[in-house]
N, C-alpha and C. Protein backbone atom coordinates (compact mmCIF):
# COMPACT_ATOMS: atom_id res chain seq x y z
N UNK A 1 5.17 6.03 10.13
CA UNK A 1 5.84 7.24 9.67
C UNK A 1 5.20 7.79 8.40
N UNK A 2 4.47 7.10 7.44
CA UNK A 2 4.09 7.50 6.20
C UNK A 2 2.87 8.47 6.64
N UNK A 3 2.49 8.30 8.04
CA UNK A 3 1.05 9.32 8.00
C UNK A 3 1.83 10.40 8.17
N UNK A 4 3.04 10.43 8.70
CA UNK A 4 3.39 12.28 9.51
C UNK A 4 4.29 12.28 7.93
N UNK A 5 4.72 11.83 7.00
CA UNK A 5 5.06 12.49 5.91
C UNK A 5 4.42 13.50 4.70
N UNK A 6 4.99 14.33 4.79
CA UNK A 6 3.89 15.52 4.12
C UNK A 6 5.53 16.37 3.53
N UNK A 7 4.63 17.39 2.30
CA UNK A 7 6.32 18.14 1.97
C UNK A 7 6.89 18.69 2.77
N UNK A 8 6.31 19.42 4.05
CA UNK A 8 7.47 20.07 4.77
C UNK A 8 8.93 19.10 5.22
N UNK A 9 8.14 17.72 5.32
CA UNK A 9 9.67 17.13 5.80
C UNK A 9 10.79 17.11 5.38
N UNK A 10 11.86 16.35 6.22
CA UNK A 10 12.93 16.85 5.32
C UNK A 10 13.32 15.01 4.24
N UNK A 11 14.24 15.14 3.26
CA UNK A 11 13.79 14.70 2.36
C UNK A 11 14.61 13.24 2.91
N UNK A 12 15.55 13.29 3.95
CA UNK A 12 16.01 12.09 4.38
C UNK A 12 14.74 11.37 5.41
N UNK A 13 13.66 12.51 6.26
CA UNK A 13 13.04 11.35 6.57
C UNK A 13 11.85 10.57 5.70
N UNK A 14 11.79 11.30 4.37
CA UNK A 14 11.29 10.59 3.71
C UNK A 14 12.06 8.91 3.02
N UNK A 15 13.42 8.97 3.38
CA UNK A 15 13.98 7.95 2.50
C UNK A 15 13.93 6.76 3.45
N UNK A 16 13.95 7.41 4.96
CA UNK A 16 13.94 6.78 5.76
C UNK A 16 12.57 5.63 6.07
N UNK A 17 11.78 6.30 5.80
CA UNK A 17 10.58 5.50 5.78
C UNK A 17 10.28 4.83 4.79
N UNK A 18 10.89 5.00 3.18
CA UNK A 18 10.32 4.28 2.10
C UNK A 18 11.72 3.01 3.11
N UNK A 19 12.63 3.52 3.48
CA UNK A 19 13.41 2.02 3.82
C UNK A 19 12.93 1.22 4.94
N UNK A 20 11.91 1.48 5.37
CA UNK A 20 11.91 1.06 7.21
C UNK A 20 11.35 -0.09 6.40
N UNK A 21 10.94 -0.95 7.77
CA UNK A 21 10.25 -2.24 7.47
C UNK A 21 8.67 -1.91 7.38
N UNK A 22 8.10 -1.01 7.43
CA UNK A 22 6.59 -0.83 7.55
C UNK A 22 5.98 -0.90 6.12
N UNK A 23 4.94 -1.06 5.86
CA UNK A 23 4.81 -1.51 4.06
C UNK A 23 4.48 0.03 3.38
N UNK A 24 4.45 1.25 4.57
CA UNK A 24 4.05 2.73 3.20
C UNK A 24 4.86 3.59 4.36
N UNK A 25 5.31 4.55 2.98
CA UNK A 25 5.11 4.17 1.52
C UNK A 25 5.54 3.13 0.96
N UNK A 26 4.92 2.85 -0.32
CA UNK A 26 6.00 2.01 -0.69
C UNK A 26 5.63 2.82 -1.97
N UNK A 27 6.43 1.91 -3.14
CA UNK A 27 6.01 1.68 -4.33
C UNK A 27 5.28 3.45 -5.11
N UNK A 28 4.08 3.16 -5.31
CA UNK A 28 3.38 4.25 -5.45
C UNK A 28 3.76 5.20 -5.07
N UNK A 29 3.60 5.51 -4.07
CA UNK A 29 4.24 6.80 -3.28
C UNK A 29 5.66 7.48 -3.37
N UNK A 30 5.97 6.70 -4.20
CA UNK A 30 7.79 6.69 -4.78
C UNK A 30 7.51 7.29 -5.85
N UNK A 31 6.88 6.52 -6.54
CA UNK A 31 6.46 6.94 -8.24
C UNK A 31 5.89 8.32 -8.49
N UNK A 32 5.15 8.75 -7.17
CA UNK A 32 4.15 9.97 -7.73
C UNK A 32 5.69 11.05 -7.01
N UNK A 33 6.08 10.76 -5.90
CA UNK A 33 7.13 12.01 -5.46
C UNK A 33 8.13 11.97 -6.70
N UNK A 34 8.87 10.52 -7.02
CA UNK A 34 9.44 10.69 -8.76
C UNK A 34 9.19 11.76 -9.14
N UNK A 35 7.77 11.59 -10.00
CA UNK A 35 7.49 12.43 -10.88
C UNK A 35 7.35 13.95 -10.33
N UNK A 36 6.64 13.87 -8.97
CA UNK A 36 6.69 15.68 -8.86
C UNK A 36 8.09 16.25 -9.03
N UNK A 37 9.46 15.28 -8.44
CA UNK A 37 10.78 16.11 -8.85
C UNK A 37 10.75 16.21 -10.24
N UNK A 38 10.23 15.31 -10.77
CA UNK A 38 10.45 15.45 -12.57
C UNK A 38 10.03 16.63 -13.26
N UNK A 39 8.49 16.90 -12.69
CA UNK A 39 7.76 18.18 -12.74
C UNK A 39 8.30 19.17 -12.48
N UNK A 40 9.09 19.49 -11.27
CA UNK A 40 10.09 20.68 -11.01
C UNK A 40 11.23 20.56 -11.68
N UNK A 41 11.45 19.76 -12.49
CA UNK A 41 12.80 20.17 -13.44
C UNK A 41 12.34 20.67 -14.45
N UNK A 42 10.65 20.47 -14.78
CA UNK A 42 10.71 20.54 -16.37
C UNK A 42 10.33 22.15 -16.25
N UNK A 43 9.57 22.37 -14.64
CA UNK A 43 9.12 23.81 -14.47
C UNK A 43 10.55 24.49 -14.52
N UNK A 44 11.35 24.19 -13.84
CA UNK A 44 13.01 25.06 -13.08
C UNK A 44 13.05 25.47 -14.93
N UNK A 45 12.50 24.13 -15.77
CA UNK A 45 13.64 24.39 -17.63
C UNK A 45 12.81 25.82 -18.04
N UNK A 46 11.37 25.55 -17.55
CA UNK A 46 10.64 26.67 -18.35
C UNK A 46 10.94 28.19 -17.87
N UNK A 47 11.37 27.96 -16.74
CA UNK A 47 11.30 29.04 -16.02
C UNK A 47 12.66 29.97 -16.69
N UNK A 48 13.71 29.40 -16.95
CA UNK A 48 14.84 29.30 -17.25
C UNK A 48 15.16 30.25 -18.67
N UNK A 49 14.17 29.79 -19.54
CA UNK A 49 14.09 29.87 -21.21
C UNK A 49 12.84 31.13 -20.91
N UNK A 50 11.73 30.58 -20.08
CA UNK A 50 11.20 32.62 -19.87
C UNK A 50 12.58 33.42 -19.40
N UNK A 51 13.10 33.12 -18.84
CA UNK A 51 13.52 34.29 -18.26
C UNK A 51 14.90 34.87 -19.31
N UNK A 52 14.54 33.84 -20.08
CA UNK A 52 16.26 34.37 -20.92
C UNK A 52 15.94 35.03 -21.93
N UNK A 53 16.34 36.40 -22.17
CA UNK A 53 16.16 37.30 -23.36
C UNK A 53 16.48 36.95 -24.65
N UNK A 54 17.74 35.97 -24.69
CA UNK A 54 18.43 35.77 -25.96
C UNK A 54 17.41 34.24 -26.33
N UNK A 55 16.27 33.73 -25.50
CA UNK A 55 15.90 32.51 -25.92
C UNK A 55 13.89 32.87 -26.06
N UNK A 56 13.71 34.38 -26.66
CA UNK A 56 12.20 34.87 -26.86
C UNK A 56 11.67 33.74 -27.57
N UNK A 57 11.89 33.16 -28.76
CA UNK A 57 11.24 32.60 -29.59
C UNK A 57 10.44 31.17 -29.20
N UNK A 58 11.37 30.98 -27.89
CA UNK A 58 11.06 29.85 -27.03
C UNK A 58 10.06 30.19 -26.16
N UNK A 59 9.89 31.41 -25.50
CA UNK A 59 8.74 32.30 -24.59
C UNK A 59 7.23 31.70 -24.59
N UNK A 60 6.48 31.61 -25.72
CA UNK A 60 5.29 31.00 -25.50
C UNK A 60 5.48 29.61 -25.02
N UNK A 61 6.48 28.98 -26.02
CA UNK A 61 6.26 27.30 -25.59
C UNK A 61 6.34 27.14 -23.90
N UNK A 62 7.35 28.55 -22.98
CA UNK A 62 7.79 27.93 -22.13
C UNK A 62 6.81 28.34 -21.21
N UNK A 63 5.75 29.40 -21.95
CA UNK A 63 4.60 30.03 -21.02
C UNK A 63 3.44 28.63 -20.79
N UNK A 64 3.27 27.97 -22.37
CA UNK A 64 2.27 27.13 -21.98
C UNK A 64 2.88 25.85 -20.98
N UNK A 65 4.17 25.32 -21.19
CA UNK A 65 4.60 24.76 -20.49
C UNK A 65 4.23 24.47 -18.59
N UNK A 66 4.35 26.22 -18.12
CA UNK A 66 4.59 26.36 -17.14
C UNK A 66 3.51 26.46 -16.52
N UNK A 67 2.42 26.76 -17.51
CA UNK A 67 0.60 27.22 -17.05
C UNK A 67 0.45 25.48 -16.95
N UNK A 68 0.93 24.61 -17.60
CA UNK A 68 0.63 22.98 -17.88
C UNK A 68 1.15 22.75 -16.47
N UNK A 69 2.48 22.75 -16.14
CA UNK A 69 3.46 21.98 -15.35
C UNK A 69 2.88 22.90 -13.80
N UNK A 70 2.65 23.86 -13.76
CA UNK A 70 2.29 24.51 -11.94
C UNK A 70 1.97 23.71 -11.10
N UNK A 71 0.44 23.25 -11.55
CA UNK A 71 -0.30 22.68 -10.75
C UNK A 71 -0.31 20.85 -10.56
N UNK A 72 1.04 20.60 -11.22
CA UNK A 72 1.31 18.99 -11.18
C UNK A 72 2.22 18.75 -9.83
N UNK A 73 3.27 19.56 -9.37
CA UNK A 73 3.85 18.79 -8.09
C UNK A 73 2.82 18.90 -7.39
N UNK A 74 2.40 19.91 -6.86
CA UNK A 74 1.43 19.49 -5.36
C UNK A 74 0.20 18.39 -5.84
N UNK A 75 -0.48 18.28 -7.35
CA UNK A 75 -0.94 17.16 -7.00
C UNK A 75 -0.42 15.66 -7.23
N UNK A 76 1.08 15.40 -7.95
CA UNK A 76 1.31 14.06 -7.46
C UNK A 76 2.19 14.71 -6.08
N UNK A 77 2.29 15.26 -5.22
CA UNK A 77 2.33 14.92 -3.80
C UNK A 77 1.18 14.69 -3.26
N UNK A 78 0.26 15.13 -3.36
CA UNK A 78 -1.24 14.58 -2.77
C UNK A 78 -1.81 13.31 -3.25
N UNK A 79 -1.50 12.86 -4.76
CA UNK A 79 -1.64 11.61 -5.27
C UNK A 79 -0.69 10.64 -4.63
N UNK A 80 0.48 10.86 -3.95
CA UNK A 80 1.09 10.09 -3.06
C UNK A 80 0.37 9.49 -1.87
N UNK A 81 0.00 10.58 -1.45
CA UNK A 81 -0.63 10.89 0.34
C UNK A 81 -2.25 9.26 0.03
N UNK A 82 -2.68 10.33 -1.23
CA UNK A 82 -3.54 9.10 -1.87
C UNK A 82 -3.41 8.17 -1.94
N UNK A 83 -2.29 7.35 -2.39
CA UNK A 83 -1.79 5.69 -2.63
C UNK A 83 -1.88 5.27 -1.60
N UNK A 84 -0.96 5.53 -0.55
CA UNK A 84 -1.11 5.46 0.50
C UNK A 84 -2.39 5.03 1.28
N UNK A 85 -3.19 5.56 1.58
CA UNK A 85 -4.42 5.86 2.23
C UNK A 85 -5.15 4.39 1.61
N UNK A 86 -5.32 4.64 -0.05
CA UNK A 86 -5.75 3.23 -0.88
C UNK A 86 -5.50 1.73 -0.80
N UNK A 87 -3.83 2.06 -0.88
CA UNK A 87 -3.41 0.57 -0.05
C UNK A 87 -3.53 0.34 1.40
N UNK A 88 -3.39 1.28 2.04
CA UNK A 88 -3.83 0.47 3.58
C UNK A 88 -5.05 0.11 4.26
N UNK A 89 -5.84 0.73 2.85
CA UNK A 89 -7.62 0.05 2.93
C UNK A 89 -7.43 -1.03 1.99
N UNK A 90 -6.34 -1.15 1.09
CA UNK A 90 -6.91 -2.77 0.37
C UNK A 90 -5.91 -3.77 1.49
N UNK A 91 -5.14 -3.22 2.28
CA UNK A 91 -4.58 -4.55 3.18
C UNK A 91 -5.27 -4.42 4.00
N UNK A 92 -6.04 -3.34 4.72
CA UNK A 92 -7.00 -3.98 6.07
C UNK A 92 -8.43 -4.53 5.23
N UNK A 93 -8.90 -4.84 4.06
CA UNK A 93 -10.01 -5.19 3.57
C UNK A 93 -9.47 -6.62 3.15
N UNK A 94 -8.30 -7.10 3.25
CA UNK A 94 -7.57 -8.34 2.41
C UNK A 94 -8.53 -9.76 3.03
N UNK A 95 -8.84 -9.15 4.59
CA UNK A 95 -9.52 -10.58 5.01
C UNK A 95 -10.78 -10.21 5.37
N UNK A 96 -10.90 -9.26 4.58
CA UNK A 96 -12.95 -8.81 4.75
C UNK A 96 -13.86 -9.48 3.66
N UNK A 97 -14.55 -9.24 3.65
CA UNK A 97 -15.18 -9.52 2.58
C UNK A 97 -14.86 -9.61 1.33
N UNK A 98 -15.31 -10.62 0.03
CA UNK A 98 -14.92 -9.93 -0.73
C UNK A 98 -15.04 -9.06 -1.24
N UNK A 99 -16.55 -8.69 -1.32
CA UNK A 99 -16.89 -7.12 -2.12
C UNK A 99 -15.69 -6.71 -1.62
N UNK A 100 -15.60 -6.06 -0.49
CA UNK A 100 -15.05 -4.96 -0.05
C UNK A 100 -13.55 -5.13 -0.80
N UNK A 101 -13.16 -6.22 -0.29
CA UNK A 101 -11.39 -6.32 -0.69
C UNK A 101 -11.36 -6.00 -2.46
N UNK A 102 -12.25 -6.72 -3.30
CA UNK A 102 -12.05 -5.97 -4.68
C UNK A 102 -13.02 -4.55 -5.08
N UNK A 103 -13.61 -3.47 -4.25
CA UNK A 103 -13.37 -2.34 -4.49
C UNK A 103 -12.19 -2.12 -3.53
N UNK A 104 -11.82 -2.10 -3.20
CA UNK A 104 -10.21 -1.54 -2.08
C UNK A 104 -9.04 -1.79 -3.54
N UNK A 105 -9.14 -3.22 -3.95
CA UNK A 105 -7.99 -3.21 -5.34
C UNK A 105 -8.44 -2.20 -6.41
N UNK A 106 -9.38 -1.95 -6.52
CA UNK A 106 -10.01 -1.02 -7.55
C UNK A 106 -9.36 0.61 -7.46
N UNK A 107 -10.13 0.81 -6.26
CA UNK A 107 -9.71 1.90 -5.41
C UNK A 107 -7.69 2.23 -5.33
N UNK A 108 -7.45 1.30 -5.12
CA UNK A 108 -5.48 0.92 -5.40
C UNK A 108 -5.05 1.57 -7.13
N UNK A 109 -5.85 0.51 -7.71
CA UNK A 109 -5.15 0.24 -8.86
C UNK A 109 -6.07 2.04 -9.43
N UNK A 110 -6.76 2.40 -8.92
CA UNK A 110 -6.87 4.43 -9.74
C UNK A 110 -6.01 4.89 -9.40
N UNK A 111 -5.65 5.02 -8.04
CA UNK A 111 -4.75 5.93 -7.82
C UNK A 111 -3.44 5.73 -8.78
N UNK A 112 -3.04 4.33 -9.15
CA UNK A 112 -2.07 4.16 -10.12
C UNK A 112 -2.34 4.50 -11.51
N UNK A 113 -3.30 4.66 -11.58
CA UNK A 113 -4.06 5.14 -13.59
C UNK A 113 -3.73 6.34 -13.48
N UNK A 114 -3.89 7.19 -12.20
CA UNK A 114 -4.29 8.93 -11.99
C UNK A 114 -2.59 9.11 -12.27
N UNK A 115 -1.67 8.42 -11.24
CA UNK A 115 -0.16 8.59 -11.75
C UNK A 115 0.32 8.50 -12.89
N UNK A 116 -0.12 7.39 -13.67
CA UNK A 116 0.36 6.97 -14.86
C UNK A 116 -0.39 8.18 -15.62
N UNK A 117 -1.20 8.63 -15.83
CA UNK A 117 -1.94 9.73 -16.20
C UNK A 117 -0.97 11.21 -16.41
N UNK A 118 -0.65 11.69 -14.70
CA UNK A 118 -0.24 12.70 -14.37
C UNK A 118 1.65 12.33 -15.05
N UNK A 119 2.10 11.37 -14.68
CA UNK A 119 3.26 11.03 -15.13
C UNK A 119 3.37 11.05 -16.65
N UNK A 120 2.67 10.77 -17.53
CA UNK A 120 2.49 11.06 -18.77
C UNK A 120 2.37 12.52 -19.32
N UNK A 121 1.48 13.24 -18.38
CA UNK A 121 1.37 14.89 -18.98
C UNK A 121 2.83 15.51 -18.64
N UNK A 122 3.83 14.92 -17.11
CA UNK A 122 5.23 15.23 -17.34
C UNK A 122 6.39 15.21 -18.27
N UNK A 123 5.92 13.56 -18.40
CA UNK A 123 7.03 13.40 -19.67
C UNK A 123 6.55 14.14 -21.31
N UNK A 124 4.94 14.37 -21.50
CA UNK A 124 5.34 15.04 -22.69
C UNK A 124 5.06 16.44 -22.54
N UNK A 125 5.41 17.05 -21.37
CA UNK A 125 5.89 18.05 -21.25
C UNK A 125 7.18 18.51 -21.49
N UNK A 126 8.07 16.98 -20.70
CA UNK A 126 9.49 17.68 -20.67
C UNK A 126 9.77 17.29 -22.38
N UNK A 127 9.48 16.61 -22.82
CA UNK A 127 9.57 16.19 -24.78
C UNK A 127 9.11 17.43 -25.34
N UNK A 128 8.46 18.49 -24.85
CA UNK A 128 8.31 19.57 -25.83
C UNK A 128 8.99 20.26 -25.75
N UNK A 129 10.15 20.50 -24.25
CA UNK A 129 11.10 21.59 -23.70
C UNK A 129 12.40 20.65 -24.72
N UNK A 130 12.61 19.24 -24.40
CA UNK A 130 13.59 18.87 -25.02
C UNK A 130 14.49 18.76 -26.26
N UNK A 131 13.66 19.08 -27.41
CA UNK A 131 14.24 19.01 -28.49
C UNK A 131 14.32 20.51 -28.90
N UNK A 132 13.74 21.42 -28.09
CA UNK A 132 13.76 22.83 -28.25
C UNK A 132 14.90 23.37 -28.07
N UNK A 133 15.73 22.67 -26.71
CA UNK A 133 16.98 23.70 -25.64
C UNK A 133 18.51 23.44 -26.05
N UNK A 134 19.18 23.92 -25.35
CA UNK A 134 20.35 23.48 -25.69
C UNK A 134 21.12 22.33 -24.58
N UNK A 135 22.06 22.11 -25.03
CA UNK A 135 22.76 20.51 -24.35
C UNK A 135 22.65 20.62 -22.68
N UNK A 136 22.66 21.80 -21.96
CA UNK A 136 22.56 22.00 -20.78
C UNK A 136 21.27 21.70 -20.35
N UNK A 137 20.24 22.39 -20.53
CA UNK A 137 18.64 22.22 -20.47
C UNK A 137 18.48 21.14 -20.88
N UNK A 138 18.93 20.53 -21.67
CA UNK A 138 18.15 19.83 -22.81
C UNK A 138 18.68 18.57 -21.83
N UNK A 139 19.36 18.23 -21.10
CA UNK A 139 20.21 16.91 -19.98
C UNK A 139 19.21 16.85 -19.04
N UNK A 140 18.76 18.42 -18.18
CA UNK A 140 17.74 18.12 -17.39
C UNK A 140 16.02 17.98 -17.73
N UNK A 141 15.27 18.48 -18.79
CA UNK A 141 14.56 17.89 -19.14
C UNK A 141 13.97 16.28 -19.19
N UNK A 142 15.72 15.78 -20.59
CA UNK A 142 15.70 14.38 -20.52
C UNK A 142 15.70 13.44 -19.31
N UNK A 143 16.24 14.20 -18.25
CA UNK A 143 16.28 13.67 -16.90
C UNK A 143 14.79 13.45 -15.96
N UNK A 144 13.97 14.59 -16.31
CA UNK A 144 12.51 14.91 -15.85
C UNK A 144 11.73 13.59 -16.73
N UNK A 145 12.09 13.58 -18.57
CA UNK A 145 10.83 12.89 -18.83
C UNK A 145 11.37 11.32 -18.32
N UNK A 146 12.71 11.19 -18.31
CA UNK A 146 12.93 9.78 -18.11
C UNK A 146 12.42 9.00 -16.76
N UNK A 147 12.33 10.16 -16.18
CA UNK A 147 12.12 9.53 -14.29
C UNK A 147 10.18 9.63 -14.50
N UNK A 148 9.83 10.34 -15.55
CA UNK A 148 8.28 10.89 -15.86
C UNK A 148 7.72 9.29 -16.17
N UNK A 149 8.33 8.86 -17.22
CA UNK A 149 8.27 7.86 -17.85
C UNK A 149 8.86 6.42 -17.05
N UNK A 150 9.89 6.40 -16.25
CA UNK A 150 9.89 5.44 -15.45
C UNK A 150 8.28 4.88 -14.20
N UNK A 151 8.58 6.34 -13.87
CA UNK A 151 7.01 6.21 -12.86
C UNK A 151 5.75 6.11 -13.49
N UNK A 152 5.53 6.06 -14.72
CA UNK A 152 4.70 5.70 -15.58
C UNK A 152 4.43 4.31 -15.64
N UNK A 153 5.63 3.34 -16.18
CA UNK A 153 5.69 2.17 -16.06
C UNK A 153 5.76 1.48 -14.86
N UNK A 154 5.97 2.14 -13.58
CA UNK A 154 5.87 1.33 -12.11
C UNK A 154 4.73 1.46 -11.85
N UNK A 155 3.87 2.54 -12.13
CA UNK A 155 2.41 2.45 -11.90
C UNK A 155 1.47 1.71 -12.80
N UNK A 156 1.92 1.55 -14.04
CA UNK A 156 1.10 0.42 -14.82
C UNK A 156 1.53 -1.22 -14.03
N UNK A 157 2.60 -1.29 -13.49
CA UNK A 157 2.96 -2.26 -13.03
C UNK A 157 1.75 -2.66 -11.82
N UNK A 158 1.56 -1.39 -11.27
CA UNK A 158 0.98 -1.80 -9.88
C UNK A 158 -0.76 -1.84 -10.21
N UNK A 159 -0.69 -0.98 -11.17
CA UNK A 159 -2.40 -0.92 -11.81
C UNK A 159 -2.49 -2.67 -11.82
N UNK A 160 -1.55 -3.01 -12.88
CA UNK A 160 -1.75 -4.39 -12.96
C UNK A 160 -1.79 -5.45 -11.71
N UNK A 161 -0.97 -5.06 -10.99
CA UNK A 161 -1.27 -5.57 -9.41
C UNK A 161 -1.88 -5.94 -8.39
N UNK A 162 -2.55 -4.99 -8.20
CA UNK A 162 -3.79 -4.19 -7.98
C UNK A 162 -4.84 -4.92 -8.24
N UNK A 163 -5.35 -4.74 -9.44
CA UNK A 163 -6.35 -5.78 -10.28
C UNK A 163 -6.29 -7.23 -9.82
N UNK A 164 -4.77 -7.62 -10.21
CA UNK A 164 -4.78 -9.29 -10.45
C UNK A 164 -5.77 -9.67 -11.05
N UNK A 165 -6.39 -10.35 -10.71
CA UNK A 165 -7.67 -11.28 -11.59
C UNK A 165 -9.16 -10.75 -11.94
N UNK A 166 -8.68 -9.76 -11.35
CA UNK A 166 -10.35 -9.09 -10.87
C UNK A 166 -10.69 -8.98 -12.45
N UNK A 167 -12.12 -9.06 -12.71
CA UNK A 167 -12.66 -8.61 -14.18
C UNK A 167 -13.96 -7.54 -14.05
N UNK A 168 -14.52 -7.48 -15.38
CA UNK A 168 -15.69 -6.42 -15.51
C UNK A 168 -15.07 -5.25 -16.43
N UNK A 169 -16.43 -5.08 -17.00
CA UNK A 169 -15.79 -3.71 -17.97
C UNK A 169 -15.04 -2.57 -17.15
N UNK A 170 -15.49 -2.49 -15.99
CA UNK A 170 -14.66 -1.31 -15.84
C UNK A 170 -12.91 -1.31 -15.58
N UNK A 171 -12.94 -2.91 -15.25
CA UNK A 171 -11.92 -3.20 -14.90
C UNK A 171 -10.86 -2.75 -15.75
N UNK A 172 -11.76 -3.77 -16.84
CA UNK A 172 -10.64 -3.74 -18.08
C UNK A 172 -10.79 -2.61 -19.02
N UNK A 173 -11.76 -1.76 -18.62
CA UNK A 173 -11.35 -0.68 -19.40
C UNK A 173 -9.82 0.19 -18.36
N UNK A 174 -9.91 0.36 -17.62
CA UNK A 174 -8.83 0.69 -16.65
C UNK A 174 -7.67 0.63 -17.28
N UNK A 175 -7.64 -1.43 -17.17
CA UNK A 175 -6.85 -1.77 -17.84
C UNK A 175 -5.84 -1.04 -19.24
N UNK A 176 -7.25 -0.80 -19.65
CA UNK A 176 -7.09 -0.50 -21.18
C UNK A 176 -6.29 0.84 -21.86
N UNK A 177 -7.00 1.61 -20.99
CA UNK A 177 -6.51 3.20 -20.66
C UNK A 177 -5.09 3.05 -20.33
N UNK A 178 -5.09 2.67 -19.19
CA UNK A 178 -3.57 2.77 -18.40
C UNK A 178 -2.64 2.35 -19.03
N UNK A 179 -2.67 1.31 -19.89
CA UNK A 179 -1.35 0.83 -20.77
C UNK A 179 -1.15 1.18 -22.38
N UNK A 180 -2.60 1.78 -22.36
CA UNK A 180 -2.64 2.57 -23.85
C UNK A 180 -1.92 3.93 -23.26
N UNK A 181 -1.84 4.54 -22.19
CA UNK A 181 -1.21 5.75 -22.14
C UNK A 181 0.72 5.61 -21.94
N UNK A 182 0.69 4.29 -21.75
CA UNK A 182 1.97 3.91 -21.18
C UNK A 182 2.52 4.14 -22.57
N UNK A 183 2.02 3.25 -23.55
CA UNK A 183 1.98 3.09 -24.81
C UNK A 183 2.61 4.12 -25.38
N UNK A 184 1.88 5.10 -25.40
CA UNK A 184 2.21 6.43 -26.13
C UNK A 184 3.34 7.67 -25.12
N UNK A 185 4.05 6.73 -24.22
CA UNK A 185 4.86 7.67 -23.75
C UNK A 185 6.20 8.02 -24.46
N UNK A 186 6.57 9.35 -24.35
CA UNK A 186 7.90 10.03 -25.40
C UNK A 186 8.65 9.41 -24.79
């Protein structure tokens, strides 16, 4: 079911399949759709504060906001579609070779850096709408960076996963990146 999932579906047969017994989506693919709803709250906030006359002074922040936040749901929905695709080449590579099986974890554990990445430009997106708005806005924001920032930390989880033992500079620079960005989340 995870290959015929794409956005047109509807959003129960997506829940349906993160529940089935099949292993994707799993995980990842949770984290990046997370965050694209997170992304559309923080867009719905900007959109909200442009459009309100009595809230001008807010107007640029919510212009750069929205030029930032556009182009993030469709790509963590495609960074989903991605995980996906990544892990079911590191489980059919699990009894190949090894080269192959540790670029396949490699290959895994980016797509989780690219989330933790993209999940980070959400949450301090919604941190610049948040301390700006009032108690109404200001609930769904906190709601965007918190789920921003949750899927942040499930994908450093899986970065780490991913890896397991594997070494090499690039590894651990990966490493390095991915939890230094975790690091600095609002």
């Amino acid at each position: 079911m995870a290959d015929e999932l794409h956005p047109g579906r509807p959003l129960g047969d997506w829940l349906d399949a993160v529940a089935s017994e099949r292993p994707l989506p799993a995980g990842g693919h949770v984290a990046a759709v997370v965050t694209a709803f997170a992304a559309g709250l923080v867009e719905k906030v900007a959109r909200i504060v442009r459009g309100a006359p009595g809230r001008a002074a807010l107007h640029p922040i919510a212009d750069q906001v929205l030029e930032r936040v556009a182009s993030l749901r469709p790509a963590l929905l495609a960074l989903g579609a991605a995980d996906d695709r990544a892990y079911a080449l590191l489980m059919e590579t699990r009894r190949a070779d090894e080269a192959a099986y540790a670029e396949a974890r490699v290959g895994a554990a980016r797509t989780q850096s690219d989330l933790v990445e993209q999940a980070a430009a959400v949450a301090h997106l919604a941190a610049e709408l948040e301390t700006r708005v009032g108690p109404a806005l200001r609930a769904d924001v906190a709601t965007a960076r918190l789920l921003a920032v949750a899927a942040a930390r499930a994908a450093l989880g899986n970065v780490h996963a991913n890896l397991g033992t594997l070494d090499g500079a690039a590894v651990e620079r990966m490493r390095k990146v991915t939890a230094e960005a975790v690091e600095r989340l609002p």
